[in-house]
PDB file of N, CA and C in Angstrom:
ATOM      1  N   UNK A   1      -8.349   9.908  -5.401  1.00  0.00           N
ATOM      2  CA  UNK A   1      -8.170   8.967  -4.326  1.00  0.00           C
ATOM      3  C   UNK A   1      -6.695   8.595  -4.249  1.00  0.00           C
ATOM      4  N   UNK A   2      -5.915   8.815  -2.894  1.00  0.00           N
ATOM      5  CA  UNK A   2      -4.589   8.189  -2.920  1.00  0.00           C
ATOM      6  C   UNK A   2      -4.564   6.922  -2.471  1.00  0.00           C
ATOM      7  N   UNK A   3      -3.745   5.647  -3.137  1.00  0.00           N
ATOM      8  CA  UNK A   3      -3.894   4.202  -3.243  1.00  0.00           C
ATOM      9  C   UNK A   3      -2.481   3.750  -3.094  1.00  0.00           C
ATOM     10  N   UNK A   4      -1.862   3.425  -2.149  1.00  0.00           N
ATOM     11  CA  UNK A   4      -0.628   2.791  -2.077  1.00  0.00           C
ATOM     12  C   UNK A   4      -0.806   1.284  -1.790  1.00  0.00           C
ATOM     13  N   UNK A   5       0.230   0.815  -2.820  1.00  0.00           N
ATOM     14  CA  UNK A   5       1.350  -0.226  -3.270  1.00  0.00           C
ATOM     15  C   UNK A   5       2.136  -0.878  -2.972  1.00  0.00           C
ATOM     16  N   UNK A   6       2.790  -1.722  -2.368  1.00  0.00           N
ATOM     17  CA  UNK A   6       4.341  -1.974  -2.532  1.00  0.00           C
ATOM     18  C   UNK A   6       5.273  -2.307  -3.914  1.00  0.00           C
ATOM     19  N   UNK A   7       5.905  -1.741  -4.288  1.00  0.00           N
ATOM     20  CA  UNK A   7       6.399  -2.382  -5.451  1.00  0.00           C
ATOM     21  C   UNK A   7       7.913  -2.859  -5.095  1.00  0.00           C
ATOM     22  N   UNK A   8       8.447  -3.302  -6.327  1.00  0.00           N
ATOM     23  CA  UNK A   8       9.903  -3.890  -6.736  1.00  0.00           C
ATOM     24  C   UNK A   8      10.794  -2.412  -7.300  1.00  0.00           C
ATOM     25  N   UNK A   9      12.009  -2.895  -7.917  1.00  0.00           N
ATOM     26  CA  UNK A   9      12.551  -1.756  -8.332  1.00  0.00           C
ATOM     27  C   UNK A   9      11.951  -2.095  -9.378  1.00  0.00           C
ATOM     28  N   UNK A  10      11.849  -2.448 -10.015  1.00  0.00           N
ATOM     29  CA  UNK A  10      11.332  -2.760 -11.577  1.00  0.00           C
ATOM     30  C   UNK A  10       9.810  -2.066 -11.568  1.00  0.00           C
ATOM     31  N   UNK A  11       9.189  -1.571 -10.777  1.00  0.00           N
ATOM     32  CA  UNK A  11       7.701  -0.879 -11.014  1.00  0.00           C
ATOM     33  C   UNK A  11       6.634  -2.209 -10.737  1.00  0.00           C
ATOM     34  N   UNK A  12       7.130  -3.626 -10.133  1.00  0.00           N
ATOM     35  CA  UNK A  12       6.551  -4.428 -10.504  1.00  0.00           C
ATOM     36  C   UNK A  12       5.512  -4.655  -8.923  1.00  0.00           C
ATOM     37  N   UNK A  13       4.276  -5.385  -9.137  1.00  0.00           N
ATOM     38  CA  UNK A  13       3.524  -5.106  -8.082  1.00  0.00           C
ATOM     39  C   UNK A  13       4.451  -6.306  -6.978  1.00  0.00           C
ATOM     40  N   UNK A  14       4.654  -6.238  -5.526  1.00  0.00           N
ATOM     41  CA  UNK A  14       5.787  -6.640  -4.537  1.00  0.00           C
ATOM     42  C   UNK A  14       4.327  -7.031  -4.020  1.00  0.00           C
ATOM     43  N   UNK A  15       5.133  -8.235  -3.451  1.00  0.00           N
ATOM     44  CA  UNK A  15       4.542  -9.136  -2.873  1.00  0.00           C
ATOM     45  C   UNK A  15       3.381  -8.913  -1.012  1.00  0.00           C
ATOM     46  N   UNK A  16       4.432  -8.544  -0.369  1.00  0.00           N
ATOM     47  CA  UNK A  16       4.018  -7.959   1.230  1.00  0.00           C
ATOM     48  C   UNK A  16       4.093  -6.605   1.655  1.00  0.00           C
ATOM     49  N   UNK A  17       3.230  -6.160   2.375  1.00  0.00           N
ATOM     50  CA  UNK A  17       2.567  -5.111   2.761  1.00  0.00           C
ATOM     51  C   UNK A  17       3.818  -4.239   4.043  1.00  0.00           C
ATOM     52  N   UNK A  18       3.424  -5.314   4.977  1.00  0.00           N
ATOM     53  CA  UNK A  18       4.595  -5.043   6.110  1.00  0.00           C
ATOM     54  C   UNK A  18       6.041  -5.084   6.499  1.00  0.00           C
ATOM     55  N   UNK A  19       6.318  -5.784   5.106  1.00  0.00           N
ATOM     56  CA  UNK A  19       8.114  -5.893   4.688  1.00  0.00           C
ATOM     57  C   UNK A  19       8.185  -5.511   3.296  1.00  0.00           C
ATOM     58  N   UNK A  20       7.354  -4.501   2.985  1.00  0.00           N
ATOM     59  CA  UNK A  20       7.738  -3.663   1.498  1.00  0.00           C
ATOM     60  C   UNK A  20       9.183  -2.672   1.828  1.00  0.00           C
ATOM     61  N   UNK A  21      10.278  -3.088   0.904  1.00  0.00           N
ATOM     62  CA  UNK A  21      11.229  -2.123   0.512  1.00  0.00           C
ATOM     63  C   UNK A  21      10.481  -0.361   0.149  1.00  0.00           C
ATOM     64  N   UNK A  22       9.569  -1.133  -0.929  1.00  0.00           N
ATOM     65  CA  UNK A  22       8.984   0.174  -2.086  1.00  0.00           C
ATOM     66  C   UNK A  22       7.451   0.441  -1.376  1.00  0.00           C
ATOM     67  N   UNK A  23       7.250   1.485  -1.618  1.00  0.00           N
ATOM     68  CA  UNK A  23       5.754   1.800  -1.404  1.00  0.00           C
ATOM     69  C   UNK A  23       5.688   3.141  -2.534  1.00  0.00           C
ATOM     70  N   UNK A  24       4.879   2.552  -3.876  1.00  0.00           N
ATOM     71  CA  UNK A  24       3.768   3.558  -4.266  1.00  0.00           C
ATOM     72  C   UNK A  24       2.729   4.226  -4.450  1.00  0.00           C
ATOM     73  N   UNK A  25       2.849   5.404  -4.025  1.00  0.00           N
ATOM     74  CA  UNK A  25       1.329   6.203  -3.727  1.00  0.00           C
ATOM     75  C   UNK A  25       0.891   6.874  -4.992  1.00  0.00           C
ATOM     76  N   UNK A  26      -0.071   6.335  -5.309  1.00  0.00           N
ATOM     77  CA  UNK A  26      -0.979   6.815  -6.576  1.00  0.00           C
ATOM     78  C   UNK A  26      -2.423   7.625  -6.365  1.00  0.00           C
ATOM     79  N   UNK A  27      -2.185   8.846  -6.994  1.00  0.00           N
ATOM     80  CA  UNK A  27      -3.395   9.915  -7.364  1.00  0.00           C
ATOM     81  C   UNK A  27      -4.034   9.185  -8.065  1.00  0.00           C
ATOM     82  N   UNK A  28      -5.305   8.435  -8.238  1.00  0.00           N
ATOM     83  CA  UNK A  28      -6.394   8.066  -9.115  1.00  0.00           C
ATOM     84  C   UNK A  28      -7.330   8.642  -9.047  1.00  0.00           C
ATOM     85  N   UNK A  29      -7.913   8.973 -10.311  1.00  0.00           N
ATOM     86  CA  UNK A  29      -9.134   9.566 -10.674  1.00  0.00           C
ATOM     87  C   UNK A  29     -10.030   8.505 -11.793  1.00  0.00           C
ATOM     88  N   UNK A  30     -11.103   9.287 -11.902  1.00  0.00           N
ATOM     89  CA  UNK A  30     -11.926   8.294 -12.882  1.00  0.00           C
ATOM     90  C   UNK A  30     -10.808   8.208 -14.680  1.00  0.00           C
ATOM     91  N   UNK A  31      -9.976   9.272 -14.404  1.00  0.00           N
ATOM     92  CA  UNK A  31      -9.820   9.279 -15.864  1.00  0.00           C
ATOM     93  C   UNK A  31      -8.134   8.286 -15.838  1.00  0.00           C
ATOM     94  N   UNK A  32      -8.067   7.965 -14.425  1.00  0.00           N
ATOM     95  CA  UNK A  32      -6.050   6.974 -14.583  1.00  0.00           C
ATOM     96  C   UNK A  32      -5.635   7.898 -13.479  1.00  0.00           C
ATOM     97  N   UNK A  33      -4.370   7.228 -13.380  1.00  0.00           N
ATOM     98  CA  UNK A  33      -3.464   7.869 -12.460  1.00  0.00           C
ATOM     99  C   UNK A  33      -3.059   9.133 -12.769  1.00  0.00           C
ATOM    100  N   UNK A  34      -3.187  10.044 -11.908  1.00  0.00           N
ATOM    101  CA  UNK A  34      -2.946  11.370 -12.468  1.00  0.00           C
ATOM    102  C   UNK A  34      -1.677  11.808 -11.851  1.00  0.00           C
ATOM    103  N   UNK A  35      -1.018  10.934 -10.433  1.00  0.00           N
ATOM    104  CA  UNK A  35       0.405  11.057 -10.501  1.00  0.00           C
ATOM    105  C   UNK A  35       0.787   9.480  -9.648  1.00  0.00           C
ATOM    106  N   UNK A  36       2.513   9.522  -9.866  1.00  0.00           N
ATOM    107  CA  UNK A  36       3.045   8.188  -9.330  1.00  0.00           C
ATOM    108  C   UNK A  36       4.106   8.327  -8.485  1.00  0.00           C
ATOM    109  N   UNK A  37       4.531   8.138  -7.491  1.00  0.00           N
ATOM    110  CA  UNK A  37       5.482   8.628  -6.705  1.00  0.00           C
ATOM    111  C   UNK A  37       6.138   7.213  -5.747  1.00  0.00           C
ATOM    112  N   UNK A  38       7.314   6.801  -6.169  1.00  0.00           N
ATOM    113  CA  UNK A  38       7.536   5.431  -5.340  1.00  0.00           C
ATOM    114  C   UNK A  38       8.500   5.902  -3.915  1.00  0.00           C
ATOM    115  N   UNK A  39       8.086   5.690  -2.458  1.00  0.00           N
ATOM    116  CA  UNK A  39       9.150   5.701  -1.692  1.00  0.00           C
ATOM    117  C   UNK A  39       9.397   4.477  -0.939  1.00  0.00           C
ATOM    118  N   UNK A  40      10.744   4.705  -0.863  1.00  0.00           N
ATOM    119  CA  UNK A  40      11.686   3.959  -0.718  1.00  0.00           C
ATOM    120  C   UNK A  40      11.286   3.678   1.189  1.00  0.00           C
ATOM    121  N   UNK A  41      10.665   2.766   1.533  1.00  0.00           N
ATOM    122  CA  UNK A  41      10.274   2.991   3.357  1.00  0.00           C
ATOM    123  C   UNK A  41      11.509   1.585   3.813  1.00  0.00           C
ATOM    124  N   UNK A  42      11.495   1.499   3.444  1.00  0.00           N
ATOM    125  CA  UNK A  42      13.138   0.071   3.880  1.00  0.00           C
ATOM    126  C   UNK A  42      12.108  -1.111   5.136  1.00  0.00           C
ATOM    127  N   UNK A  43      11.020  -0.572   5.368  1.00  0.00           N
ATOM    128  CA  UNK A  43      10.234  -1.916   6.041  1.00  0.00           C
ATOM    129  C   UNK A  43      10.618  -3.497   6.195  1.00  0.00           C
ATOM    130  N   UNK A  44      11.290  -3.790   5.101  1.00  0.00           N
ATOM    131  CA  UNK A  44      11.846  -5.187   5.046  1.00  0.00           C
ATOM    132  C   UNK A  44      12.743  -5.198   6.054  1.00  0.00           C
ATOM    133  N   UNK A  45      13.289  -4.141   5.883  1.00  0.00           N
ATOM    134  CA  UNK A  45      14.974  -4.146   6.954  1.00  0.00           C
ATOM    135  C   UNK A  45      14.250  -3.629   8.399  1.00  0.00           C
ATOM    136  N   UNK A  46      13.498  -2.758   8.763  1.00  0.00           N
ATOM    137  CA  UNK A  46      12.875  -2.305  10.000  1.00  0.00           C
ATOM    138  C   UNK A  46      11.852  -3.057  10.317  1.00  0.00           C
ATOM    139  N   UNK A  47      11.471  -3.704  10.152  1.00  0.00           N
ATOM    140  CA  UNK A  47      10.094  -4.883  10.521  1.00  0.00           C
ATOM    141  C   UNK A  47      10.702  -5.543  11.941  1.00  0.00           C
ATOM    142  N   UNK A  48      12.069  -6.384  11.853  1.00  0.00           N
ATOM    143  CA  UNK A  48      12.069  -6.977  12.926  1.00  0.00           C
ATOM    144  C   UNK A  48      13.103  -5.993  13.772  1.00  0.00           C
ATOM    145  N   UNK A  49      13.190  -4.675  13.327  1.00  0.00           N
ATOM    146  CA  UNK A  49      14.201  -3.702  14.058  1.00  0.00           C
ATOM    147  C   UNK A  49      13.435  -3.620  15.701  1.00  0.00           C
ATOM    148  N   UNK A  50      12.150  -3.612  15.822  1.00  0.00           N
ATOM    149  CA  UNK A  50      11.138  -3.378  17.162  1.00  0.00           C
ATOM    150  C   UNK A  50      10.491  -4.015  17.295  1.00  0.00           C
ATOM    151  N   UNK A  51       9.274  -3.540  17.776  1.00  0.00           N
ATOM    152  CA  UNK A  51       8.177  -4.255  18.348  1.00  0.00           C
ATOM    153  C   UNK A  51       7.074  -4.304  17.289  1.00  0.00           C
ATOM    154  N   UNK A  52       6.130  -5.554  17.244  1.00  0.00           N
ATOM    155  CA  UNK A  52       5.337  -4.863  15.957  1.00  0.00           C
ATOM    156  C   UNK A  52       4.810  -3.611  16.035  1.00  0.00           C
ATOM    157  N   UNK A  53       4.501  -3.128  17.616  1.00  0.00           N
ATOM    158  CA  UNK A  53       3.687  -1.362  17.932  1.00  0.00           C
ATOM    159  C   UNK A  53       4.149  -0.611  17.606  1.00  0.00           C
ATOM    160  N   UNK A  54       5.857  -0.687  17.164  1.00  0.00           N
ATOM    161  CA  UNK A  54       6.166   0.653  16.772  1.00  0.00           C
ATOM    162  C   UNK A  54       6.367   0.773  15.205  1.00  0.00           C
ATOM    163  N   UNK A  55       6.504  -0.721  14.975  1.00  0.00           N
ATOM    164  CA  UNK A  55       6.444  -0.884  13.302  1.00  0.00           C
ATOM    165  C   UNK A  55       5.129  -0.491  12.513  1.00  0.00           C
ATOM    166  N   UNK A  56       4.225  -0.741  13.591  1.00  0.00           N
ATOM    167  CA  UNK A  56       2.396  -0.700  12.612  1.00  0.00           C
ATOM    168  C   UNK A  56       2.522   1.052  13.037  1.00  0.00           C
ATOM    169  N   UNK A  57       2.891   1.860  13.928  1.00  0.00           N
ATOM    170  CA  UNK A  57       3.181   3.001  14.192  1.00  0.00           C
ATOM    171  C   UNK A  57       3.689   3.946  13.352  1.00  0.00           C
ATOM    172  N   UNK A  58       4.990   2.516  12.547  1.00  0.00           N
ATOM    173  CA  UNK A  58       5.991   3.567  11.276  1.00  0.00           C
ATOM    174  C   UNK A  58       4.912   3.439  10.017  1.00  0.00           C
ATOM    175  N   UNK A  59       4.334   2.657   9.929  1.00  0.00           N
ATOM    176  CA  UNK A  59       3.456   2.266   9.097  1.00  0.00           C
ATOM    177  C   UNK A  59       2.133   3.673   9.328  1.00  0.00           C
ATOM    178  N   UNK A  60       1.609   3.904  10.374  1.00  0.00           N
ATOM    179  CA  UNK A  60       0.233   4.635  10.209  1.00  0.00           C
ATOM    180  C   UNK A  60       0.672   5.924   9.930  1.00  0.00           C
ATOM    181  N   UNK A  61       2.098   6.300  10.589  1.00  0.00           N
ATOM    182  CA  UNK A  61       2.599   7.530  10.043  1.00  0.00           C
ATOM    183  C   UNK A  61       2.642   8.223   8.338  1.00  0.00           C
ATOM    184  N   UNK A  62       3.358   6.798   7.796  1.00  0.00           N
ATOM    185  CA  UNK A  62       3.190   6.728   6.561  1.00  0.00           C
ATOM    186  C   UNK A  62       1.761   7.009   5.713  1.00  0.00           C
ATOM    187  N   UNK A  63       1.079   5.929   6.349  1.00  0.00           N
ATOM    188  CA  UNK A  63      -0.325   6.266   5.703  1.00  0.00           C
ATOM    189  C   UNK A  63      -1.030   7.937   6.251  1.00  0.00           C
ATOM    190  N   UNK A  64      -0.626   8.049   6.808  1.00  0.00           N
ATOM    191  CA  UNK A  64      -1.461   9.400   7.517  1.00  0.00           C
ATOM    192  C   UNK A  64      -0.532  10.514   6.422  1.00  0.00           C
ATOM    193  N   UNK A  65       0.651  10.299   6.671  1.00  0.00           N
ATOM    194  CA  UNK A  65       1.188  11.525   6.047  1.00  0.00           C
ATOM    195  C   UNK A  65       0.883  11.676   4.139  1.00  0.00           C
ATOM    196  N   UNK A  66       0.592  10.189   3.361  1.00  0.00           N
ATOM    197  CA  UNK A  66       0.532  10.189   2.091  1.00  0.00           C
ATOM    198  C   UNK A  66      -1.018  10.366   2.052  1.00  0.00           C
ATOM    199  N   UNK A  67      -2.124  10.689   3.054  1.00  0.00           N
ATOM    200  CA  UNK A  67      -3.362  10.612   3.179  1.00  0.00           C
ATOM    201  C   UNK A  67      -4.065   9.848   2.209  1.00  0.00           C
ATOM    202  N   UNK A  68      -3.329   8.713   2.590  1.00  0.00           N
ATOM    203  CA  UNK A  68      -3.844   6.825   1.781  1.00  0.00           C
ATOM    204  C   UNK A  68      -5.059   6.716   2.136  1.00  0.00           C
ATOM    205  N   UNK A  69      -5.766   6.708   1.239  1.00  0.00           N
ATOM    206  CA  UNK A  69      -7.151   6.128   1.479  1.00  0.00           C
ATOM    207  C   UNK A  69      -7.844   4.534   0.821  1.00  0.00           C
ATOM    208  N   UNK A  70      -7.005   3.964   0.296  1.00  0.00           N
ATOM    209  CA  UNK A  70      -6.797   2.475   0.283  1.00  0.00           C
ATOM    210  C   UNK A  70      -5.785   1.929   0.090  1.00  0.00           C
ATOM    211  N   UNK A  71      -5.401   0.499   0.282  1.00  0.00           N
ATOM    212  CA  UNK A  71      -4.423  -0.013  -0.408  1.00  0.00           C
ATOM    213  C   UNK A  71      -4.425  -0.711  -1.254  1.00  0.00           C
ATOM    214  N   UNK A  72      -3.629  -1.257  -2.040  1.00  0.00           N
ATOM    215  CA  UNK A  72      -3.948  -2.378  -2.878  1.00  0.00           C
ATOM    216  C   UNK A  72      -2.635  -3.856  -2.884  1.00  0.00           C
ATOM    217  N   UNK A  73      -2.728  -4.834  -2.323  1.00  0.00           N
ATOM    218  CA  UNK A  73      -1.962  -5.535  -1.822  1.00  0.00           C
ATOM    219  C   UNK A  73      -2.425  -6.820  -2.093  1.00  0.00           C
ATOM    220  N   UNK A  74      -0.895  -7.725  -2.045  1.00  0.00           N
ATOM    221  CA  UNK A  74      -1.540  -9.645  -2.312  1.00  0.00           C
ATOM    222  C   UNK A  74      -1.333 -10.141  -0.724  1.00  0.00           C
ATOM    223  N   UNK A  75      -0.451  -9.669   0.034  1.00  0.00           N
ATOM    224  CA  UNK A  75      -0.405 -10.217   1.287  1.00  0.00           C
ATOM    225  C   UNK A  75      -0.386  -8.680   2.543  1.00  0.00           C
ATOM    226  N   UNK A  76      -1.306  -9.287   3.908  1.00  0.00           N
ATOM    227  CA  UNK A  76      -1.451  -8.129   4.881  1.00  0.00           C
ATOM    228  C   UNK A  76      -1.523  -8.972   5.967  1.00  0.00           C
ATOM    229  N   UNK A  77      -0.099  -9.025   7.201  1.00  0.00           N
ATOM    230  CA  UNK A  77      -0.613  -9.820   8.699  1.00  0.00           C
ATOM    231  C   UNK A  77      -1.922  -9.927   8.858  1.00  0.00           C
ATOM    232  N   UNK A  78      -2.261 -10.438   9.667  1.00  0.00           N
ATOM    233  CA  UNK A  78      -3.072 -10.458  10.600  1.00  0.00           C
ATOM    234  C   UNK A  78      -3.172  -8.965  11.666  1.00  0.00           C
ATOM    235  N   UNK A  79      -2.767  -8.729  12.219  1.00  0.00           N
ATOM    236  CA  UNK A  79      -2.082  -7.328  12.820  1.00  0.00           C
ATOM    237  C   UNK A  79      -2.487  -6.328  12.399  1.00  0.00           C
ATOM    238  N   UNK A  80      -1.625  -6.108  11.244  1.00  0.00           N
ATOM    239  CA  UNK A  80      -1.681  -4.948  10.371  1.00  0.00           C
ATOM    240  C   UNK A  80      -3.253  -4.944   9.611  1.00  0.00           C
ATOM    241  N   UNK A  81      -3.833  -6.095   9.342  1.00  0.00           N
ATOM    242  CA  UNK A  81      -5.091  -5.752   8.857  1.00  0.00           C
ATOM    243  C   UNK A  81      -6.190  -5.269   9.962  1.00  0.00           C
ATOM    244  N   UNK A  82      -5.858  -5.569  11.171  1.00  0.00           N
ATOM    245  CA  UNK A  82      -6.555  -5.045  11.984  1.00  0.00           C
ATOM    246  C   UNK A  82      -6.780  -3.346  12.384  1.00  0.00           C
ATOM    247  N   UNK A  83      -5.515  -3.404  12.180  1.00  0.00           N
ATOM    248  CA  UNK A  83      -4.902  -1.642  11.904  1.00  0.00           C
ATOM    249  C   UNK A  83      -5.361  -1.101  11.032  1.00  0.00           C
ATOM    250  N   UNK A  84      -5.717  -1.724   9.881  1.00  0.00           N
ATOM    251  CA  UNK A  84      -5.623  -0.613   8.593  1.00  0.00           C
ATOM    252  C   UNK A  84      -7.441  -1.065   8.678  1.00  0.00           C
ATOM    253  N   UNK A  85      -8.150  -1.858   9.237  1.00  0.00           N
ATOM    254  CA  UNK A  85      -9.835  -1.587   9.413  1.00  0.00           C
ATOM    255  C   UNK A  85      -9.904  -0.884  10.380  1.00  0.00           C
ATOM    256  N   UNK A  86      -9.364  -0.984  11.408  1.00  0.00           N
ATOM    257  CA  UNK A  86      -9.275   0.431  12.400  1.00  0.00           C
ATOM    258  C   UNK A  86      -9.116   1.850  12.137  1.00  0.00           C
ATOM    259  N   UNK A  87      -8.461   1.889  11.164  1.00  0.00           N
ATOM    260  CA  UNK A  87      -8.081   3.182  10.398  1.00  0.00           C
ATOM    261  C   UNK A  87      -9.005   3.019   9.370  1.00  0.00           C
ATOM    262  N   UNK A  88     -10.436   2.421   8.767  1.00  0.00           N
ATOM    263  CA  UNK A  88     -10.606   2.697   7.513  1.00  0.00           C
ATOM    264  C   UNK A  88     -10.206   2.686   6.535  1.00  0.00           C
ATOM    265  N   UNK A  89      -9.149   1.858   5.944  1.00  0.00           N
ATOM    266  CA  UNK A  89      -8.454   1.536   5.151  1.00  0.00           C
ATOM    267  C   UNK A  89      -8.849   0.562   4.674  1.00  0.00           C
ATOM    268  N   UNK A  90      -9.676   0.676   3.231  1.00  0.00           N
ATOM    269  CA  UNK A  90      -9.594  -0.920   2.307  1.00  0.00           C
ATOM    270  C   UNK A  90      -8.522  -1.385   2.183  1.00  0.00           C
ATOM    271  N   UNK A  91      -8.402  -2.651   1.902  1.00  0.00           N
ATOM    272  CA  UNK A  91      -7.299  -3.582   1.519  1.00  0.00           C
ATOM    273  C   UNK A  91      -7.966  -4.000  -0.102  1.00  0.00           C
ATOM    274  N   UNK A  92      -7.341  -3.452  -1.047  1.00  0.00           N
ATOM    275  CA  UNK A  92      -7.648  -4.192  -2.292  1.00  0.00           C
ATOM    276  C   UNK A  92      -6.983  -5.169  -2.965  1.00  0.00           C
ATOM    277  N   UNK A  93      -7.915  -6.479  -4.167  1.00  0.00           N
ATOM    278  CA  UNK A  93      -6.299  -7.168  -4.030  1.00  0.00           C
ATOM    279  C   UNK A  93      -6.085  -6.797  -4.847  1.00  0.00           C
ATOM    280  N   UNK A  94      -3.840  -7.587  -5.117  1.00  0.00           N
ATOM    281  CA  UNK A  94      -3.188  -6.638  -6.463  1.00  0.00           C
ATOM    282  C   UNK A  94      -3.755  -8.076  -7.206  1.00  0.00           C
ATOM    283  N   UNK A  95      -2.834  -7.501  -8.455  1.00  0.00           N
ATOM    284  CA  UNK A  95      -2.810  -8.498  -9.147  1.00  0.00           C
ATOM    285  C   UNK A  95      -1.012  -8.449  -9.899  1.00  0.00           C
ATOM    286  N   UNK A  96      -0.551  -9.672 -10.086  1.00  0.00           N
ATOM    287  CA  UNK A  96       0.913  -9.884 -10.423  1.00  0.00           C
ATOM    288  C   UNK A  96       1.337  -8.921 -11.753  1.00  0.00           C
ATOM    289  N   UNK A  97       2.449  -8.664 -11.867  1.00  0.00           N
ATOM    290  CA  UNK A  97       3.118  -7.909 -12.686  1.00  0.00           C
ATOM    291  C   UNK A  97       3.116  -6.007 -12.555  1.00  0.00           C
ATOM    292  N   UNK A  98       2.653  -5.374 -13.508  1.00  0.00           N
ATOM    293  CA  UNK A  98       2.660  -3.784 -13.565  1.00  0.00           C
ATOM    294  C   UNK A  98       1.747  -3.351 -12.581  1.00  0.00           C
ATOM    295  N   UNK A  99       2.571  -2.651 -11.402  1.00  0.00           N
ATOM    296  CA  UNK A  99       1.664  -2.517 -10.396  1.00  0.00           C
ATOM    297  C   UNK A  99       1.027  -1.279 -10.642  1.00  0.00           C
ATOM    298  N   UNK A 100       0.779  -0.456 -11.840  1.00  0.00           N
ATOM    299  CA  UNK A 100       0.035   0.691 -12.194  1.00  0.00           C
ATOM    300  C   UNK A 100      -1.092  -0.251 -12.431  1.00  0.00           C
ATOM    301  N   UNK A 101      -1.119  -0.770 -13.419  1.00  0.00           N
ATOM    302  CA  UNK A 101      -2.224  -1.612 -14.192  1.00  0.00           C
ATOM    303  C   UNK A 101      -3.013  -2.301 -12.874  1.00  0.00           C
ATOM    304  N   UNK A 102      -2.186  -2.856 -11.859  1.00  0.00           N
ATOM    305  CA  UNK A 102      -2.500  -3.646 -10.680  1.00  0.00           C
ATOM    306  C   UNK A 102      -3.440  -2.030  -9.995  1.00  0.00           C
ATOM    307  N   UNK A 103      -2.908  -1.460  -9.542  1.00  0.00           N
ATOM    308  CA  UNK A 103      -3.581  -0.147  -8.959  1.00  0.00           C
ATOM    309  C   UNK A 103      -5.160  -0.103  -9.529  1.00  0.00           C
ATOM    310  N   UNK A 104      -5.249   0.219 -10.710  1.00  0.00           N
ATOM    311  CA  UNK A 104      -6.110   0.537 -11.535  1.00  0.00           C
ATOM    312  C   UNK A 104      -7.240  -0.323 -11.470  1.00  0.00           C
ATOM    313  N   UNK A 105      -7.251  -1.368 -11.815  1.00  0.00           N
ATOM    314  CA  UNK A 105      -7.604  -2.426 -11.742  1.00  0.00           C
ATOM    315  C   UNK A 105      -8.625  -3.135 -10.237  1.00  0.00           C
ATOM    316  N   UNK A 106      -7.686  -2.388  -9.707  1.00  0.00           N
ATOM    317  CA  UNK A 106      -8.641  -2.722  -8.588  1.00  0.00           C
ATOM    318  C   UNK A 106      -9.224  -2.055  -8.109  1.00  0.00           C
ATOM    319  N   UNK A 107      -8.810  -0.317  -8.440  1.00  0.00           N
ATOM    320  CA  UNK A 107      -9.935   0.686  -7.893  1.00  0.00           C
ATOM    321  C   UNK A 107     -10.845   0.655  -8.707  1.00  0.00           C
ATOM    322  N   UNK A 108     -10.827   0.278  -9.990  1.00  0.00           N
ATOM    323  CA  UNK A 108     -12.100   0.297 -10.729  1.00  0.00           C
ATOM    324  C   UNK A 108     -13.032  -1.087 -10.552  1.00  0.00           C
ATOM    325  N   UNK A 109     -12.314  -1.900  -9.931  1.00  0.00           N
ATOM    326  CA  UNK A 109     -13.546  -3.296  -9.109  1.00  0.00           C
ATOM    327  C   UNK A 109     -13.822  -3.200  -8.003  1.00  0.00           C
ATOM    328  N   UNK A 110     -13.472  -2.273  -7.192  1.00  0.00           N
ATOM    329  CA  UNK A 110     -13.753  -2.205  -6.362  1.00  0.00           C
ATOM    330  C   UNK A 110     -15.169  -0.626  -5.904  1.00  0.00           C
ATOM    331  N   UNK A 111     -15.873  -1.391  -4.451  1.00  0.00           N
ATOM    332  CA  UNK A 111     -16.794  -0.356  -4.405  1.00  0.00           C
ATOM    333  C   UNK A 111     -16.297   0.346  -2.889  1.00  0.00           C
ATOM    334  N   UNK A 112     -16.063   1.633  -2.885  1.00  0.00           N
ATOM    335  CA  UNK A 112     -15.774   1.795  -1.826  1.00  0.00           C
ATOM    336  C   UNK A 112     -16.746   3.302  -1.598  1.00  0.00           C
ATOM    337  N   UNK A 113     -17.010   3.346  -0.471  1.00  0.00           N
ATOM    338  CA  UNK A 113     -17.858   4.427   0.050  1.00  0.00           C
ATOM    339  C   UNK A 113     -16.917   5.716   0.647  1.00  0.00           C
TER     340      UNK A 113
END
């Protein structure tokens, strides 16, 4: 299952969804992350560059191209959560600090079909 993140530079789980600097996309399997890959999407700085349509736009691109099939996050607009149930996208929550452990953690509490 691929599960993206926002993180910090520090690997640490980041606070917002739609003004993430970092976004990591994690391979999970039953047995852990089987890979970790952080990119750099600068969202913080492009959020108020447009309109939100073309921002939730830079956003579905993203998810489409890392073929995200949940997220795991502490904060999601209003907007954007509408988007990402439109798209089938769980929203899982994180939890503070190591956003691997945060990842993990919530795909294994969570039930998803």
């Amino acid at each position: 299952m691929y599960v993206a993140t926002p993180v910090d530079a520090h690997g640490q789980s980041a606070h917002a969804w739609g003004r993430a600097h970092w976004i990591a996309v994690a391979d999970v399997s039953d047995a852990g992350i089987a890979s970790w890959e952080v990119h750099e999407v600068g969202w913080d700085e492009l959020h108020d560059s447009s309109t939100h349509g073309s921002h939730h736009a830079r956003v579905v691109s993203f998810l489409k191209d890392q073929r995200i099939q949940a997220i795991v996050v502490d904060h999601v607009g209003e907007g954007m959560q509408r988007m990402l149930t439109t798209m089938g996208i769980p929203m899982l929550p994180a939890s503070p600090g190591d956003a691997k452990a945060s990842v993990l953690t919530a795909v294994r509490g969570a039930t998803l079909s």
